[in-house]
C-alpha atoms as a PDB file:
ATOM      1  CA  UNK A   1     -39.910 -60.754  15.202  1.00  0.00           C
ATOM      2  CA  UNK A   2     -38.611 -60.270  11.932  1.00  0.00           C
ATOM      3  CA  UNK A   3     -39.767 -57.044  11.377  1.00  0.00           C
ATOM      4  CA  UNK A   4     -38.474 -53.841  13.724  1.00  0.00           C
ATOM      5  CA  UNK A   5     -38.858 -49.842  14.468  1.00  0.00           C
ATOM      6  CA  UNK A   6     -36.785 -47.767  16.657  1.00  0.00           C
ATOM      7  CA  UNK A   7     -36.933 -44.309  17.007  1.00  0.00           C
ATOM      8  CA  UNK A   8     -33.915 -42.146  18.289  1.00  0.00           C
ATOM      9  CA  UNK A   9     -35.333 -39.141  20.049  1.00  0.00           C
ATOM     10  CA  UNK A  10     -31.835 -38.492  21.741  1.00  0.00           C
ATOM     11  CA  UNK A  11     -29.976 -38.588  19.159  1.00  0.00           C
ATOM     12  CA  UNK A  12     -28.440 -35.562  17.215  1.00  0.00           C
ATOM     13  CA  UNK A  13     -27.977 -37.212  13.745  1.00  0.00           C
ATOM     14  CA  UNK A  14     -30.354 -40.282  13.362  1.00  0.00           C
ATOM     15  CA  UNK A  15     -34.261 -40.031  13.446  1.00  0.00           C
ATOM     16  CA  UNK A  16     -35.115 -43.608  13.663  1.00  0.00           C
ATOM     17  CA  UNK A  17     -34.325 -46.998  12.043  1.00  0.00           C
ATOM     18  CA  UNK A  18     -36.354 -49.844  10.833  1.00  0.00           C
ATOM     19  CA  UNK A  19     -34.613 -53.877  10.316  1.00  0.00           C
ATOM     20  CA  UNK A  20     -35.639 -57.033   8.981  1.00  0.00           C
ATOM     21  CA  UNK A  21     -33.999 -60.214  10.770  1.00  0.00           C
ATOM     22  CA  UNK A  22     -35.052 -62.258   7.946  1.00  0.00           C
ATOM     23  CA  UNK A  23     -33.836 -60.424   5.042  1.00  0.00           C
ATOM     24  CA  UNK A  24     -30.851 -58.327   6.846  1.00  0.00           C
ATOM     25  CA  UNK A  25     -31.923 -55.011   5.886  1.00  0.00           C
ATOM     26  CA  UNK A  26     -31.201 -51.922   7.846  1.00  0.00           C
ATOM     27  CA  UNK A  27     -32.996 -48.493   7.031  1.00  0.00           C
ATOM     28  CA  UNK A  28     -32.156 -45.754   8.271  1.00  0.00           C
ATOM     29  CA  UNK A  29     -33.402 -42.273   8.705  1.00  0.00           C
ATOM     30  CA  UNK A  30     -31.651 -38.921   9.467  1.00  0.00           C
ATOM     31  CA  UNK A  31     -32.632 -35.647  11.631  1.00  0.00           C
ATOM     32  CA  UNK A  32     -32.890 -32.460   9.314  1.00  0.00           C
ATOM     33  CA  UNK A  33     -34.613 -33.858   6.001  1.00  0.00           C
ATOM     34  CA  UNK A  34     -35.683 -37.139   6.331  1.00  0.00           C
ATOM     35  CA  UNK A  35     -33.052 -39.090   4.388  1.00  0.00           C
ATOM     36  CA  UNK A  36     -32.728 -42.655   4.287  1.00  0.00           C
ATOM     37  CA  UNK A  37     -30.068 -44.652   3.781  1.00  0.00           C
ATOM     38  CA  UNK A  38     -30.896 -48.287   3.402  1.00  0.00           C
ATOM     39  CA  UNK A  39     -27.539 -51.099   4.207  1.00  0.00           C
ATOM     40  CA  UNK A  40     -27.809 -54.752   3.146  1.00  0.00           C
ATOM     41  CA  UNK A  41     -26.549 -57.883   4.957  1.00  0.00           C
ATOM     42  CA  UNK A  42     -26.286 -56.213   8.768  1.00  0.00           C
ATOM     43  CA  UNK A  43     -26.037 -59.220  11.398  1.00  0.00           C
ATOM     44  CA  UNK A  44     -28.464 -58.974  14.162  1.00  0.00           C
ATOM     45  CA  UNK A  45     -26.427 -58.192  16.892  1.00  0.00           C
ATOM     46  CA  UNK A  46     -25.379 -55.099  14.804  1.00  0.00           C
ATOM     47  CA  UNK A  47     -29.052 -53.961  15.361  1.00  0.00           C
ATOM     48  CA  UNK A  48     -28.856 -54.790  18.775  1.00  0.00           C
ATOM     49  CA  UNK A  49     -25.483 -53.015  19.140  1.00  0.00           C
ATOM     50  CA  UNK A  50     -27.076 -49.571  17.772  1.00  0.00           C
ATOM     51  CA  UNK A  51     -30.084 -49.515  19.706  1.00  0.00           C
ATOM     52  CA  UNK A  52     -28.444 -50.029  22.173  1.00  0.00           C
ATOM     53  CA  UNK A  53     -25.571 -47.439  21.784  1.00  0.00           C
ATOM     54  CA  UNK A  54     -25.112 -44.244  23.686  1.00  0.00           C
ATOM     55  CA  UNK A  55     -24.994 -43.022  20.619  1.00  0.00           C
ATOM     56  CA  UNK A  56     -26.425 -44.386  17.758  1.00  0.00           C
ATOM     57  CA  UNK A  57     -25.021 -41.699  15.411  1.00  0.00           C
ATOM     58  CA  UNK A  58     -21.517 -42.744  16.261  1.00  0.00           C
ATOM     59  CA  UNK A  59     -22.163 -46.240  16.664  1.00  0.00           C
ATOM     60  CA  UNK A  60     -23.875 -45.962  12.486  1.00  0.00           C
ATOM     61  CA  UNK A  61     -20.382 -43.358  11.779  1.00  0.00           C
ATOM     62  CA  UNK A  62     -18.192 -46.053  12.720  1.00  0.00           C
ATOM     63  CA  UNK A  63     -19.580 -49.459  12.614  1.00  0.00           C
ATOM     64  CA  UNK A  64     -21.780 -49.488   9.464  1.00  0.00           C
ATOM     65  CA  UNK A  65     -21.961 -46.420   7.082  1.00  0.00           C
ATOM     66  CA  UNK A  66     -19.052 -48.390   5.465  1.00  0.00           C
ATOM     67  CA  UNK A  67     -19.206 -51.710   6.086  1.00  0.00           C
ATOM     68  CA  UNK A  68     -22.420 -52.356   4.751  1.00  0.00           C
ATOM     69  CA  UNK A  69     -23.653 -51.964   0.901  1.00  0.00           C
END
């Protein structure tokens, strides 16, 4: 499925997140305003690896807010 949605309802920071396998595109959108942040080039198991995170706020803090353009 190259096209996904996950919502974060636990999380403190992070409303939800949308990726494209084919294109590598990960969007996502903060608690308290809506913002979205869109990162290029994110490897699938990254996805994986923040939906799967305790806590995807920390996993975005310190696995992509700055490795990904």
């Amino acid at each position: 499925m190259p096209f996904v949605r996950q919502s974060f309802p636990g999380s403190s920071a992070l409303a939800g997140a949308e990726y494209n396998s084919d294109s590598r595109v990960l969007t996502i959108t903060f608690k308290g305003g809506g913002q979205s942040y869109t990162y290029l080039d994110v490897p699938p198991d990254t996805w994986e690896q923040l939906v799967s995170a305790d806590s995807p706020g920390t996993f975005w803090r310190n696995s992509i807010k700055d490795q990904f353009g």
